[in-house]
C-alpha atoms as a PDB file:
ATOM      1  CA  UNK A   1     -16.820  25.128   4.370  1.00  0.00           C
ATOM      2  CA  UNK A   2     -13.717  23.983   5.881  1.00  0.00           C
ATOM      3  CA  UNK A   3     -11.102  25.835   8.030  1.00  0.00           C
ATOM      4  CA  UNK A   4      -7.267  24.779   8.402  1.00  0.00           C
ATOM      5  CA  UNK A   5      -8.297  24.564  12.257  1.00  0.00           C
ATOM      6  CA  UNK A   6     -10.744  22.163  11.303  1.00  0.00           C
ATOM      7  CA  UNK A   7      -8.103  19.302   9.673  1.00  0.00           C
ATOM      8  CA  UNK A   8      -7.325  16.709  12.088  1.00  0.00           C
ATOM      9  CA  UNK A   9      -3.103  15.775  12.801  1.00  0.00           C
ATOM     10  CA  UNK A  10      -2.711  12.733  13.787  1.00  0.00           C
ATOM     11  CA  UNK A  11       1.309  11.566  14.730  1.00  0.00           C
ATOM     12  CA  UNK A  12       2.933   8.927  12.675  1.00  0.00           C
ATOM     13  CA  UNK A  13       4.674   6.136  13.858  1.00  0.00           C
ATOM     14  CA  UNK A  14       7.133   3.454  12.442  1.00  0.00           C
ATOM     15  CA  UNK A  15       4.716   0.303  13.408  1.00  0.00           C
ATOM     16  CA  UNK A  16       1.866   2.412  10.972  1.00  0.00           C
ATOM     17  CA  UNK A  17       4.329   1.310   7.971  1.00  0.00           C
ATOM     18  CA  UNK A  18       4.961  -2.098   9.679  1.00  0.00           C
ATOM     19  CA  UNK A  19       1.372  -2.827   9.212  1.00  0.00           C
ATOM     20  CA  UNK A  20       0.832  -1.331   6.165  1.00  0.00           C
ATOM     21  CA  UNK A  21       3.734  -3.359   4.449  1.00  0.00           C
ATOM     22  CA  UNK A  22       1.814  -6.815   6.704  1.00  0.00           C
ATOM     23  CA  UNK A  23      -1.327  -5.813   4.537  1.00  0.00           C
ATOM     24  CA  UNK A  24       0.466  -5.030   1.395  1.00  0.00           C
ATOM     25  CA  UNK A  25       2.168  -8.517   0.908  1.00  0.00           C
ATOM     26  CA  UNK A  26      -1.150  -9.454   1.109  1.00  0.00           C
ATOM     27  CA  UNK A  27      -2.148  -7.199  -1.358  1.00  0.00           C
ATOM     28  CA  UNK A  28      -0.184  -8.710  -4.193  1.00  0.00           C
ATOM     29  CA  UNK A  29      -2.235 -11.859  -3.956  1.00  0.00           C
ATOM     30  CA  UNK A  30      -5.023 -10.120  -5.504  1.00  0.00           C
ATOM     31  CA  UNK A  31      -3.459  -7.149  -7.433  1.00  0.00           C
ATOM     32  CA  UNK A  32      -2.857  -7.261 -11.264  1.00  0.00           C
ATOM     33  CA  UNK A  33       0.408  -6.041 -13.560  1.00  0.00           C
ATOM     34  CA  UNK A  34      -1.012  -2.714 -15.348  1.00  0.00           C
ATOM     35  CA  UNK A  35       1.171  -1.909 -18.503  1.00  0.00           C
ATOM     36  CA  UNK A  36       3.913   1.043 -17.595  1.00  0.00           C
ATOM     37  CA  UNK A  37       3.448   1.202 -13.899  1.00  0.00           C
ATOM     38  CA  UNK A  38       5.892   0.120 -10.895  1.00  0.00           C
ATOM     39  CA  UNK A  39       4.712  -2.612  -8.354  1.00  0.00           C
ATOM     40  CA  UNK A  40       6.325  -1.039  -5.670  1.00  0.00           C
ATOM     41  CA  UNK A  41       4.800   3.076  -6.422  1.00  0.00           C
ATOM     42  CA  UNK A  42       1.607   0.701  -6.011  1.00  0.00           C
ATOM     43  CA  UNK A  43       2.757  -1.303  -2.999  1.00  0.00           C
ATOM     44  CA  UNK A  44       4.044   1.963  -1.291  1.00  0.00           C
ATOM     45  CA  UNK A  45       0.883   3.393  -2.087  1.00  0.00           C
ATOM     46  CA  UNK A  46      -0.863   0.697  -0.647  1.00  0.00           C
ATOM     47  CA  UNK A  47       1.835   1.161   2.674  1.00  0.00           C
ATOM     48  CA  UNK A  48       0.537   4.612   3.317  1.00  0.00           C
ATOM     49  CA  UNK A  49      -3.006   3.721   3.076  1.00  0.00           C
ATOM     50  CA  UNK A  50      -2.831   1.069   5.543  1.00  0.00           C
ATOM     51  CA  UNK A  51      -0.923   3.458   7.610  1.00  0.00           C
ATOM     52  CA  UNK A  52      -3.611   6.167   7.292  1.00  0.00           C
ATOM     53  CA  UNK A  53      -6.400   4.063   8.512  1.00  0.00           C
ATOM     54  CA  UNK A  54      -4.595   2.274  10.922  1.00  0.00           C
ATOM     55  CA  UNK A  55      -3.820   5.117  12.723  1.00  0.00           C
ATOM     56  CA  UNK A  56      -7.492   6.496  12.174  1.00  0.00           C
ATOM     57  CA  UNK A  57      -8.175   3.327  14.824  1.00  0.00           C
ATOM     58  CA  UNK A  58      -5.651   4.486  17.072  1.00  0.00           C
ATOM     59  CA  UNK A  59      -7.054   7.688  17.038  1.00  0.00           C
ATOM     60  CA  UNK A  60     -10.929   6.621  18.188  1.00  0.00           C
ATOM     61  CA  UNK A  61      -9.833   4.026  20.643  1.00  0.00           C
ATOM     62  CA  UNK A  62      -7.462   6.655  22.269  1.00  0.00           C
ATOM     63  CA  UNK A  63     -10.451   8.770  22.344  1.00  0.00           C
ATOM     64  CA  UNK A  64     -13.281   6.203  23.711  1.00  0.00           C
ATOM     65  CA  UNK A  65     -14.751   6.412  20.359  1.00  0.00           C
ATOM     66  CA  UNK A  66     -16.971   3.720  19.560  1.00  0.00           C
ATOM     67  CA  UNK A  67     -16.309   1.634  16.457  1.00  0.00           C
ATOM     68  CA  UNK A  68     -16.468  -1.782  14.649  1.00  0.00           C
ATOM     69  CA  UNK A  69     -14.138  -3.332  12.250  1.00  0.00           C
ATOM     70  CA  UNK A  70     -16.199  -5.235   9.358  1.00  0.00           C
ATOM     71  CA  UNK A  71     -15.042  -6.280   6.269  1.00  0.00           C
ATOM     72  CA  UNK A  72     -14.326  -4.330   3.352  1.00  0.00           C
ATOM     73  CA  UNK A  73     -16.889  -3.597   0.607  1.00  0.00           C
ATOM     74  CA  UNK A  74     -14.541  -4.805  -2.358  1.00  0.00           C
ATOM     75  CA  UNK A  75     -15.480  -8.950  -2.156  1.00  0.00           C
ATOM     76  CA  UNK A  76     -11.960  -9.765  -4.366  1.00  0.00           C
ATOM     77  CA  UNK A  77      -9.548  -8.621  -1.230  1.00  0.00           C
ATOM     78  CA  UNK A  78     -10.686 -10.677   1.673  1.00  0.00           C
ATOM     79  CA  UNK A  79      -8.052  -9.478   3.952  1.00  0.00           C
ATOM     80  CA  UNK A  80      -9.502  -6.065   4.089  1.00  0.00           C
ATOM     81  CA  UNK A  81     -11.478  -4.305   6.727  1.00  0.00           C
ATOM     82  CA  UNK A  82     -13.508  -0.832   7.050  1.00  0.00           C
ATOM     83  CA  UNK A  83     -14.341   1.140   9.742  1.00  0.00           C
ATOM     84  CA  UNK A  84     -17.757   1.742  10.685  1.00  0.00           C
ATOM     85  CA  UNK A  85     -18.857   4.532  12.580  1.00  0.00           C
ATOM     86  CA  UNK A  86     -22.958   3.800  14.587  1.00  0.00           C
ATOM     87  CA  UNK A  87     -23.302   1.430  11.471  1.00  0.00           C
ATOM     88  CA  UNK A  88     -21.956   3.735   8.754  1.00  0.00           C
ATOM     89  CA  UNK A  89     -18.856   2.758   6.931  1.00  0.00           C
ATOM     90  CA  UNK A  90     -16.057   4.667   6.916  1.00  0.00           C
ATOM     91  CA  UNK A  91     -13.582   4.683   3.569  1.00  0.00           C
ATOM     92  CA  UNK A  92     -10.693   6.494   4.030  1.00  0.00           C
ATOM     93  CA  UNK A  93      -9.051   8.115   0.745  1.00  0.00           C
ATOM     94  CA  UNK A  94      -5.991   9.023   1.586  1.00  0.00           C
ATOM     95  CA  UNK A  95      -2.610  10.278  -0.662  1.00  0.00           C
ATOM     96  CA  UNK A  96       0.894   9.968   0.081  1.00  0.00           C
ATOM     97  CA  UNK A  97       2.504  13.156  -0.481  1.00  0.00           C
ATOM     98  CA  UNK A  98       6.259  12.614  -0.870  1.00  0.00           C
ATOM     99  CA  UNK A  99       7.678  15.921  -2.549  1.00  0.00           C
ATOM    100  CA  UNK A 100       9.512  17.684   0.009  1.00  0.00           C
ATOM    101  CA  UNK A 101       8.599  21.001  -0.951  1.00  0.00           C
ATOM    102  CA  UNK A 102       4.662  20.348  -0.825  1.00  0.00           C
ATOM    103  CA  UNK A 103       5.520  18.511   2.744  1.00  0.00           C
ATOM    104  CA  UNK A 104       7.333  21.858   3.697  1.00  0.00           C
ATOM    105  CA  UNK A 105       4.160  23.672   2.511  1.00  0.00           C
ATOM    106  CA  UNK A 106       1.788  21.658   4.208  1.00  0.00           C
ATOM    107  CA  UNK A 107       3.548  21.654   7.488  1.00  0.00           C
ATOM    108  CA  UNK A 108       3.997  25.661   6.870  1.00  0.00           C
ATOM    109  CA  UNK A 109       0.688  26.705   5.729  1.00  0.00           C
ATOM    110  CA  UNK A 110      -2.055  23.483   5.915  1.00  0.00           C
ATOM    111  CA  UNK A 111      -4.330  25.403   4.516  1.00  0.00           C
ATOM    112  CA  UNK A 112      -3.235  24.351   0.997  1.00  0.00           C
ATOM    113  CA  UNK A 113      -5.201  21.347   1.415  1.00  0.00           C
ATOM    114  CA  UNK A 114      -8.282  22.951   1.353  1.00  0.00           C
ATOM    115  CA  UNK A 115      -7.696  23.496  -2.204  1.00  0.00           C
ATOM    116  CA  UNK A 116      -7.059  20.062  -3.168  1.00  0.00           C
ATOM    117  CA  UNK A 117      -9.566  17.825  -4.897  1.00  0.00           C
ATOM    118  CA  UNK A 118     -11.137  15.190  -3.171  1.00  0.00           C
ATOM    119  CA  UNK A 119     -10.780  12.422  -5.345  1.00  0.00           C
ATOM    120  CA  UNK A 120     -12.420   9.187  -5.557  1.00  0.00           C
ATOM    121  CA  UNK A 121     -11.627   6.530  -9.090  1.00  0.00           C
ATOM    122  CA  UNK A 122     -14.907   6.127 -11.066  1.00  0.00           C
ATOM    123  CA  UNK A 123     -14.797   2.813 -11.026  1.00  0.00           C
ATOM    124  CA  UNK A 124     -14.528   2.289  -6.953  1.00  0.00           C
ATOM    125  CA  UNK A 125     -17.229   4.493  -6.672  1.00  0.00           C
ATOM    126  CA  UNK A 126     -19.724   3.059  -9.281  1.00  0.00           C
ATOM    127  CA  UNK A 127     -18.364  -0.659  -7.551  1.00  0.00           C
ATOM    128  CA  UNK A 128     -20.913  -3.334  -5.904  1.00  0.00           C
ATOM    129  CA  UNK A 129     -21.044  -2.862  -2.204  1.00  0.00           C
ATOM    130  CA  UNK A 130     -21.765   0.361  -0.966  1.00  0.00           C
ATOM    131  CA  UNK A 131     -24.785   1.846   0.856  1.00  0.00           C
ATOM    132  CA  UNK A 132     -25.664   5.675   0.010  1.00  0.00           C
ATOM    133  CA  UNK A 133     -24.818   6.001   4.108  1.00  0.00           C
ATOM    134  CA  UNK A 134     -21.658   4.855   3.683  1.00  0.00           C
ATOM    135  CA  UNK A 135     -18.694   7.583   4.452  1.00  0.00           C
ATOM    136  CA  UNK A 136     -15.923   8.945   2.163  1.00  0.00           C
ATOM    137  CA  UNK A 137     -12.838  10.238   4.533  1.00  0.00           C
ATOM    138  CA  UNK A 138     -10.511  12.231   2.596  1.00  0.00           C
ATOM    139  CA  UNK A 139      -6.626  12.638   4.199  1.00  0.00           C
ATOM    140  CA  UNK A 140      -3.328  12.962   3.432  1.00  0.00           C
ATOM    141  CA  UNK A 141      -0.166  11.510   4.539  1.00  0.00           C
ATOM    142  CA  UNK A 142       3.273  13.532   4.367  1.00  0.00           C
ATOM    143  CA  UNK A 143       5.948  10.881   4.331  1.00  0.00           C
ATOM    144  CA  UNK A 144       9.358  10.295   2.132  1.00  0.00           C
ATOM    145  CA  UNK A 145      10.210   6.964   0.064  1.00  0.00           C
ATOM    146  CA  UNK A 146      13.498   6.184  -0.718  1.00  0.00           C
ATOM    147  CA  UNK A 147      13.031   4.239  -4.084  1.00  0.00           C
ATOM    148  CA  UNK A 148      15.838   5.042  -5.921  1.00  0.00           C
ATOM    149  CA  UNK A 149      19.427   3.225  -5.277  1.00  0.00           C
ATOM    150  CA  UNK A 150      21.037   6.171  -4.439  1.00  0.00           C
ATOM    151  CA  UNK A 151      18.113   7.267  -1.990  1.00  0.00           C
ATOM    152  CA  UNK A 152      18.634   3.595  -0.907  1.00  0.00           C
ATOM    153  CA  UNK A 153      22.216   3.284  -0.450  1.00  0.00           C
ATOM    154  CA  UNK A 154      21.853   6.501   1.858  1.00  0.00           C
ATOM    155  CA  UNK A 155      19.126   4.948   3.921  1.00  0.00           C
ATOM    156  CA  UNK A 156      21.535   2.167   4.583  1.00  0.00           C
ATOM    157  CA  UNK A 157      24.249   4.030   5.741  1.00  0.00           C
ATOM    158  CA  UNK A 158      22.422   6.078   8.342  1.00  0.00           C
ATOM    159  CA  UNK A 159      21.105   2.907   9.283  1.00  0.00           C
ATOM    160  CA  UNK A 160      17.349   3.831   8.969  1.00  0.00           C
ATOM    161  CA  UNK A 161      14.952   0.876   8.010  1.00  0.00           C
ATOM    162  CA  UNK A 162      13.671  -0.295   4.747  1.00  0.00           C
ATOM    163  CA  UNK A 163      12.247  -3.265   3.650  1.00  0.00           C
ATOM    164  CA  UNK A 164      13.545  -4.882  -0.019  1.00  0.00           C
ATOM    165  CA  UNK A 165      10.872  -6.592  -1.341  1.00  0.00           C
ATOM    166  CA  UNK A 166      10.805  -8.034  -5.155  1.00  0.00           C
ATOM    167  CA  UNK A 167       7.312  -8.491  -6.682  1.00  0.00           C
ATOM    168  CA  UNK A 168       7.118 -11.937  -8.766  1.00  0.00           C
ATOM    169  CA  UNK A 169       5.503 -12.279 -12.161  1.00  0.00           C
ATOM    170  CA  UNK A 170       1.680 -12.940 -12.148  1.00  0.00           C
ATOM    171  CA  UNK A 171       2.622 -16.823 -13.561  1.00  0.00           C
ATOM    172  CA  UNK A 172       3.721 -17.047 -10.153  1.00  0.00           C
ATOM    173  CA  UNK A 173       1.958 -15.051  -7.715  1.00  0.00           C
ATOM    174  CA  UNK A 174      -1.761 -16.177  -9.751  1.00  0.00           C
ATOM    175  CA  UNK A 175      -1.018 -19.605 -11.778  1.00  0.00           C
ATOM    176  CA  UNK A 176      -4.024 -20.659 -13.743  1.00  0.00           C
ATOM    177  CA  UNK A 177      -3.778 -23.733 -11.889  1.00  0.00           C
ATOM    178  CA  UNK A 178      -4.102 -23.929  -8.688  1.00  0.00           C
ATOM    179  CA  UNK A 179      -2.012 -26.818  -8.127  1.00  0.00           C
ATOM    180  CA  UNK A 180       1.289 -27.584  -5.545  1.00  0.00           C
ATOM    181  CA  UNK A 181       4.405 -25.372  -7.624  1.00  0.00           C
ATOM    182  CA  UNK A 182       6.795 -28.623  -6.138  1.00  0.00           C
ATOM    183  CA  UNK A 183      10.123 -28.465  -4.826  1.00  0.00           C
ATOM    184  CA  UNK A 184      11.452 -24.991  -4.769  1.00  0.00           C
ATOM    185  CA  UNK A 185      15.048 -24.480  -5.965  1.00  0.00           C
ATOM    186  CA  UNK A 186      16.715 -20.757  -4.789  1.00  0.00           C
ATOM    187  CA  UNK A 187      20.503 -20.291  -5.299  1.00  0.00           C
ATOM    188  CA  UNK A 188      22.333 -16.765  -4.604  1.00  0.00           C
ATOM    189  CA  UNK A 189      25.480 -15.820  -6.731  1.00  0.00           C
ATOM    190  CA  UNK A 190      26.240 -13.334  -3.505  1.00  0.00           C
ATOM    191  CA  UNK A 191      29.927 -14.085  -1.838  1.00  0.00           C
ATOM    192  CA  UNK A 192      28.180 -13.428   1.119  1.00  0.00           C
ATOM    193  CA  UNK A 193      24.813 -15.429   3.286  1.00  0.00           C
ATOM    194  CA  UNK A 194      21.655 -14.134   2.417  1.00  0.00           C
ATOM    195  CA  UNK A 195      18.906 -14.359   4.659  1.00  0.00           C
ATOM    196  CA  UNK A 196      15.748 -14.706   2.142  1.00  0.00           C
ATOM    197  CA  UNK A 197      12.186 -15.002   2.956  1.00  0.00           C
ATOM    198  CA  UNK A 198       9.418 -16.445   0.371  1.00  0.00           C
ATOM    199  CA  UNK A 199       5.602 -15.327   0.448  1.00  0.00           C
ATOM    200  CA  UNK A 200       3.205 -17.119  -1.316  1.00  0.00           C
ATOM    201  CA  UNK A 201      -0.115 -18.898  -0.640  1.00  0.00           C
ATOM    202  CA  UNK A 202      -1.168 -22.601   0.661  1.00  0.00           C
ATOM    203  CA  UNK A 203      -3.414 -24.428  -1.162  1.00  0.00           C
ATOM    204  CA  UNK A 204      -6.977 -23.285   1.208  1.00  0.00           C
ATOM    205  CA  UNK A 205      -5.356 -19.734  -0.526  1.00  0.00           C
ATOM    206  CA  UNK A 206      -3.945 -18.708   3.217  1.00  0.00           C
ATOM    207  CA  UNK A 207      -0.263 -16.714   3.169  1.00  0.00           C
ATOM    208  CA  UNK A 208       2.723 -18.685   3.694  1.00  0.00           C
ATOM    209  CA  UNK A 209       6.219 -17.635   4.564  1.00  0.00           C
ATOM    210  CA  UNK A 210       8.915 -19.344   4.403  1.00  0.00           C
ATOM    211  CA  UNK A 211      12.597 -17.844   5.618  1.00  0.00           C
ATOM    212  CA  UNK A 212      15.501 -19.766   4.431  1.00  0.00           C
ATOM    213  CA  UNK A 213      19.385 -18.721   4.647  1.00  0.00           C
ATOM    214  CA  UNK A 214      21.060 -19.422   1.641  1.00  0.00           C
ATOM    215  CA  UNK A 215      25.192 -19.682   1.739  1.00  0.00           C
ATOM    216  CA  UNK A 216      27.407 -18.354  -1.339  1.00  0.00           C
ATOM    217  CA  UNK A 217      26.499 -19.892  -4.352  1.00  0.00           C
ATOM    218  CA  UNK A 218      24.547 -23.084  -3.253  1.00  0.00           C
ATOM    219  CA  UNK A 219      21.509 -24.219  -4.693  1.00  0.00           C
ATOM    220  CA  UNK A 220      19.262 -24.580  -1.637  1.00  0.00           C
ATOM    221  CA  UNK A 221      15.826 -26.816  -2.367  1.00  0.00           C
ATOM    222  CA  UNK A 222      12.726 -26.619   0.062  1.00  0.00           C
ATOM    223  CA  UNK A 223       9.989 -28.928   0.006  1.00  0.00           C
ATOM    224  CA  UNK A 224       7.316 -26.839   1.000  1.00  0.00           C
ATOM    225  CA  UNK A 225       3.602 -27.275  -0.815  1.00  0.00           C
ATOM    226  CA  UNK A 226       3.768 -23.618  -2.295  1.00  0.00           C
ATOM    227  CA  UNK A 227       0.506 -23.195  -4.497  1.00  0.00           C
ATOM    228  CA  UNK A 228       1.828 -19.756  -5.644  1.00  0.00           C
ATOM    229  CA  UNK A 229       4.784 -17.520  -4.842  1.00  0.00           C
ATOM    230  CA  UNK A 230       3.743 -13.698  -4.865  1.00  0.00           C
ATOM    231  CA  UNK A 231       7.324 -11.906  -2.979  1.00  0.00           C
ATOM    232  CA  UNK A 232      10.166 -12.333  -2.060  1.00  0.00           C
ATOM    233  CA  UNK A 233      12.029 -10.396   0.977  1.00  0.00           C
ATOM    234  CA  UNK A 234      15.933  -9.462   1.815  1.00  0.00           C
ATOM    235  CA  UNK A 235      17.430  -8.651   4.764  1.00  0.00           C
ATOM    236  CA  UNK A 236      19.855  -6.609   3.332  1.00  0.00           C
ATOM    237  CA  UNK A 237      20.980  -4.653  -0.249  1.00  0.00           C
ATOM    238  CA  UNK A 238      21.713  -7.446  -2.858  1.00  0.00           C
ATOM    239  CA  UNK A 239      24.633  -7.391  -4.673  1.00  0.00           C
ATOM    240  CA  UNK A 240      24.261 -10.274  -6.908  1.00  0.00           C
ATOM    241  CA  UNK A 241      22.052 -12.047  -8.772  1.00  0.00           C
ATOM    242  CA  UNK A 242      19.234 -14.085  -7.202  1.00  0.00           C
ATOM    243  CA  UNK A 243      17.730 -17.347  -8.912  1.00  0.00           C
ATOM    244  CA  UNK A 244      14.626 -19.312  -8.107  1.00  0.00           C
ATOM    245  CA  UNK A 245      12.836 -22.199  -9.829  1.00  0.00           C
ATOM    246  CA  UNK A 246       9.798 -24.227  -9.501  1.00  0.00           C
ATOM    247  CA  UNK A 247       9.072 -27.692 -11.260  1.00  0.00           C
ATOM    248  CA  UNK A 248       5.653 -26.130 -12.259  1.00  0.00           C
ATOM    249  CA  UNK A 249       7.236 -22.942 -14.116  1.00  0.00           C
ATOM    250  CA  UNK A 250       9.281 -24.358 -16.569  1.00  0.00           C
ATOM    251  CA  UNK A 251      11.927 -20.999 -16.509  1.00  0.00           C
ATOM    252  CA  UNK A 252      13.828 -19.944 -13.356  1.00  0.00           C
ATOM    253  CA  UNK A 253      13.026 -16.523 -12.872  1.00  0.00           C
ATOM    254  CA  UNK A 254      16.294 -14.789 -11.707  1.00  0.00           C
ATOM    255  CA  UNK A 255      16.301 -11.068 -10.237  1.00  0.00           C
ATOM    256  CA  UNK A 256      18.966  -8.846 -10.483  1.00  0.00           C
ATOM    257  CA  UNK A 257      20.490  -6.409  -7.853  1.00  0.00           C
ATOM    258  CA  UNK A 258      18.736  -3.653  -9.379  1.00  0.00           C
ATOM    259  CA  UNK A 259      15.113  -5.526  -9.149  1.00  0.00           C
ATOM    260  CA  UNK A 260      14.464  -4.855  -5.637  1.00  0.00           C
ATOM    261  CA  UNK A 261      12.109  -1.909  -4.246  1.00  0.00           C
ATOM    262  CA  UNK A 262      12.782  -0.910  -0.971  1.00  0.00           C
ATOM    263  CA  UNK A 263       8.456  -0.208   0.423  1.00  0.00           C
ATOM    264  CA  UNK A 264       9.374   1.396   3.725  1.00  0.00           C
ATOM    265  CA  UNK A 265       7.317   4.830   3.775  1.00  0.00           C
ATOM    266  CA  UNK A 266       9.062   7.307   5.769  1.00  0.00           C
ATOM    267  CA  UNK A 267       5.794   8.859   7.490  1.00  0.00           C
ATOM    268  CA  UNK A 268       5.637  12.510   9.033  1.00  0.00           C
ATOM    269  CA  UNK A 269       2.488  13.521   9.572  1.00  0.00           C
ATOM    270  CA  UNK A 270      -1.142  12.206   8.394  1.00  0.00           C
ATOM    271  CA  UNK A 271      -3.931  15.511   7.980  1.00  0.00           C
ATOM    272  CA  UNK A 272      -7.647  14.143   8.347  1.00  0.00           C
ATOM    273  CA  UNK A 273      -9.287  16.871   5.739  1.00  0.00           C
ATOM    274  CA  UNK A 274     -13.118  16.070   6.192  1.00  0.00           C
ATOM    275  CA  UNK A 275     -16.165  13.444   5.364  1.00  0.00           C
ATOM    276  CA  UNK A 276     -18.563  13.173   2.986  1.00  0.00           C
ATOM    277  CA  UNK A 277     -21.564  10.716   2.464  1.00  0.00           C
ATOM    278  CA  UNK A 278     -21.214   8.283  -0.629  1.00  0.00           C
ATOM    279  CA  UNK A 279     -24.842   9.612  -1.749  1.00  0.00           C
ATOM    280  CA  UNK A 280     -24.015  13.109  -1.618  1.00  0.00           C
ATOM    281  CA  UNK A 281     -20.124  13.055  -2.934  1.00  0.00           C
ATOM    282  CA  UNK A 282     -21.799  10.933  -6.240  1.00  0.00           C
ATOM    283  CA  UNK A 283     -24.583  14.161  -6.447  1.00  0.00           C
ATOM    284  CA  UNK A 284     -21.781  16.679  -6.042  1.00  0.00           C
ATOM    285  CA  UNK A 285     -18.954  15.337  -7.483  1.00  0.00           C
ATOM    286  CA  UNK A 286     -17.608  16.717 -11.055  1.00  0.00           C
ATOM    287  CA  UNK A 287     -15.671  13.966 -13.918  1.00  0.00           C
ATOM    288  CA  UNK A 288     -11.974  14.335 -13.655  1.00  0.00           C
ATOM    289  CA  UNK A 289      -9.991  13.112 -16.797  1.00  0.00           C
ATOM    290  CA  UNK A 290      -7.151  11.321 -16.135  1.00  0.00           C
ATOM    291  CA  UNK A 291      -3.654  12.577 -16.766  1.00  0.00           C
ATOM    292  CA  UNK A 292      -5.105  15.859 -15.133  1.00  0.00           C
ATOM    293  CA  UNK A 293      -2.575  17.592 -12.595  1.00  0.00           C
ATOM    294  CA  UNK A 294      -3.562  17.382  -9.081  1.00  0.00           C
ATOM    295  CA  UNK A 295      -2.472  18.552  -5.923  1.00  0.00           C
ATOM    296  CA  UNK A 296      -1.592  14.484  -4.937  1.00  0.00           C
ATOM    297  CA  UNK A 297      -0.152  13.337  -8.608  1.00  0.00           C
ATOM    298  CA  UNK A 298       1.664  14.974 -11.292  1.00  0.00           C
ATOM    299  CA  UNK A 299      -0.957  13.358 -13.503  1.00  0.00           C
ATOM    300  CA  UNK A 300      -3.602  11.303 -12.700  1.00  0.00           C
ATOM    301  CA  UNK A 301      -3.766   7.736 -14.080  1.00  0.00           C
ATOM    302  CA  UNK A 302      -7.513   6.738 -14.015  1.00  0.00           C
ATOM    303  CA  UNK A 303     -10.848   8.431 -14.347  1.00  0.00           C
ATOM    304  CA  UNK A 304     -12.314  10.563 -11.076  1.00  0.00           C
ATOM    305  CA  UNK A 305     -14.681  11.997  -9.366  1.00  0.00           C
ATOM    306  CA  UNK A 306     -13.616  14.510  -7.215  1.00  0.00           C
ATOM    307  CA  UNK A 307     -14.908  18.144  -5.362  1.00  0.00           C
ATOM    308  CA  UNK A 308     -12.895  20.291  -3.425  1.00  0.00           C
ATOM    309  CA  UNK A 309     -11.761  19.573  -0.091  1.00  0.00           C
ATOM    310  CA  UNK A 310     -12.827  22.766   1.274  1.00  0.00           C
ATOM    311  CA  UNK A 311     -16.321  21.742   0.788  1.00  0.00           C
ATOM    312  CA  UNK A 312     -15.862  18.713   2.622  1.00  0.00           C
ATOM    313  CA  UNK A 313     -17.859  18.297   6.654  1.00  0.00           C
ATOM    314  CA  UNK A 314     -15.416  18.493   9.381  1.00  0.00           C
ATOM    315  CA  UNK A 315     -14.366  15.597  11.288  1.00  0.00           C
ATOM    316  CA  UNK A 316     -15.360  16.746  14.405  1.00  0.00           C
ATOM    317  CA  UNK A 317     -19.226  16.734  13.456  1.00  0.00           C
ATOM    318  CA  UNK A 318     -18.357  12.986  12.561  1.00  0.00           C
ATOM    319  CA  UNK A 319     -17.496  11.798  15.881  1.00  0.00           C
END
């Protein structure tokens, strides 16, 4: 049974969301539309997680630790790695919380995790790839977002960073062929420069960038052998309309001032709750519907299997 002594606090630092927005670019390669949901709750999502288990590295190299980074278990994401622990995997589940009054409660009283379920999607667990050895680590990240433009435009005046990222459509970022898109055409109908940089993939399926300034509305062309575009990424709030086209799409898909998300994750404070084994979480573990209220979501979206975090092992006996 867990204590609140026994959760681990590890600090958060701005280069944790720096490398979880690196990975999440990435991400979108290999990520699908789902019907009703935001690309960029996903993406910042996505942020945090990186950040979580990024900083889980910091954490056993800082403390001599020994530890190997292998790749991930999931064989569609090739960019991603697990931890593994004297040849045990580690997964880390971790759970942006972003509500200022549960942050307030779980700096006052971290106890309240304990009586959070430890969830894990049915699907993930029942997935290819995992050995009954393998490690579940449960933890939770307190952190603001600033998604909304007002949150946005207040983030910009106080100077703090953000980074304003528009998802493409999936006829872009996965075209069912896998052919060179041609010359790329981008035009801004701002009064003002905008520095814009394009993500996409090469045609060995390898992320390419491109960052291109593009003066008051001019029509700017690079010849650069795209295979898809899957972002694209502003230096600064847009206040106009932004227009790009491909010969291989035959409609220019323009994006609006309001299109943008801003993925930054304003990170506090990450708890490490416990561990469990993947054989003995899928013994213990109870069905959770979704669109059940949880401590981490005001409903959930998918099936689960969860248990209580209280009855989760301590880190400590981990390491």
């Amino acid at each position: 049974m867990l204590t609140p002594t026994d959760l681990l606090h590890l600090p958060y630092t701005p280069d944790l969301t720096e490398g979880g927005i690196a990975y999440a670019l990435r991400s979108l390669m290999y990520s699908y539309d789902r019907a009703g949901t935001s690309p960029y709750d996903r993406l910042r999502r996505t942020v945090a997680s990186v950040g979580v288990e990024l900083a889980f590295r910091r954490y056993l190299s800082q403390n001599n630790i020994p530890f190997e980074v292998k790749a991930a278990a999931p064989f569609t994401d090739r960019e991603r790695y697990d931890v593994s622990l004297a040849g045990r995997r580690c997964d880390i589940k971790s759970y942006l919380i972003s509500h200022r009054a549960q942050i307030a409660e779980m700096r006052n009283n971290p106890s309240v995790l304990l009586n959070a379920p430890a969830l894990v999607p049915s699907d993930q667990h029942a997935g290819d790839g995992h050995l009954r050895n393998d490690i579940y680590i449960f933890g939770f990240l307190s952190g603001l977002i600033a998604a909304s433009q007002i949150d946005l435009k207040k983030v910009v005046e106080t100077k703090q960073p953000h980074y304003l990222l528009h998802a493409m459509p999936e006829e872009w970022r996965k075209p069912i062929h896998w052919n060179p898109l041609g010359v790329l055409t981008l035009k801004s109908d701002s009064a003002q420069e905008l520095l814009v940089e394009v993500n996409g993939q090469d045609e060995a399926r390898e992320m390419k960038r491109k960052v291109l300034s593009l003066p008051p509305k001019t029509k700017v062309t690079v010849d650069e052998s795209f295979y898809s575009i899957s972002s694209i990424h502003i230096r600064r709030e847009m206040d106009a309309r932004l227009g790009i086209k491909c010969e291989a799409v035959k409609e220019a898909h323009v994006i609006s001032p309001l299109e943008w998300g801003n993925i930054w994750v304003y990170g506090m404070e990450i708890f490490l709750a416990g561990y469990i084994s993947y054989e003995e979480f899928g013994q213990r573990a109870t069905a959770l519907l979704p669109n059940s209220k949880v401590f981490q979501y005001e409903h959930t979206r998918v099936k689960n299997l969860c248990l209580p975090v209280s009855s989760l092992k301590p880190m400590y006996k981990l390491f």
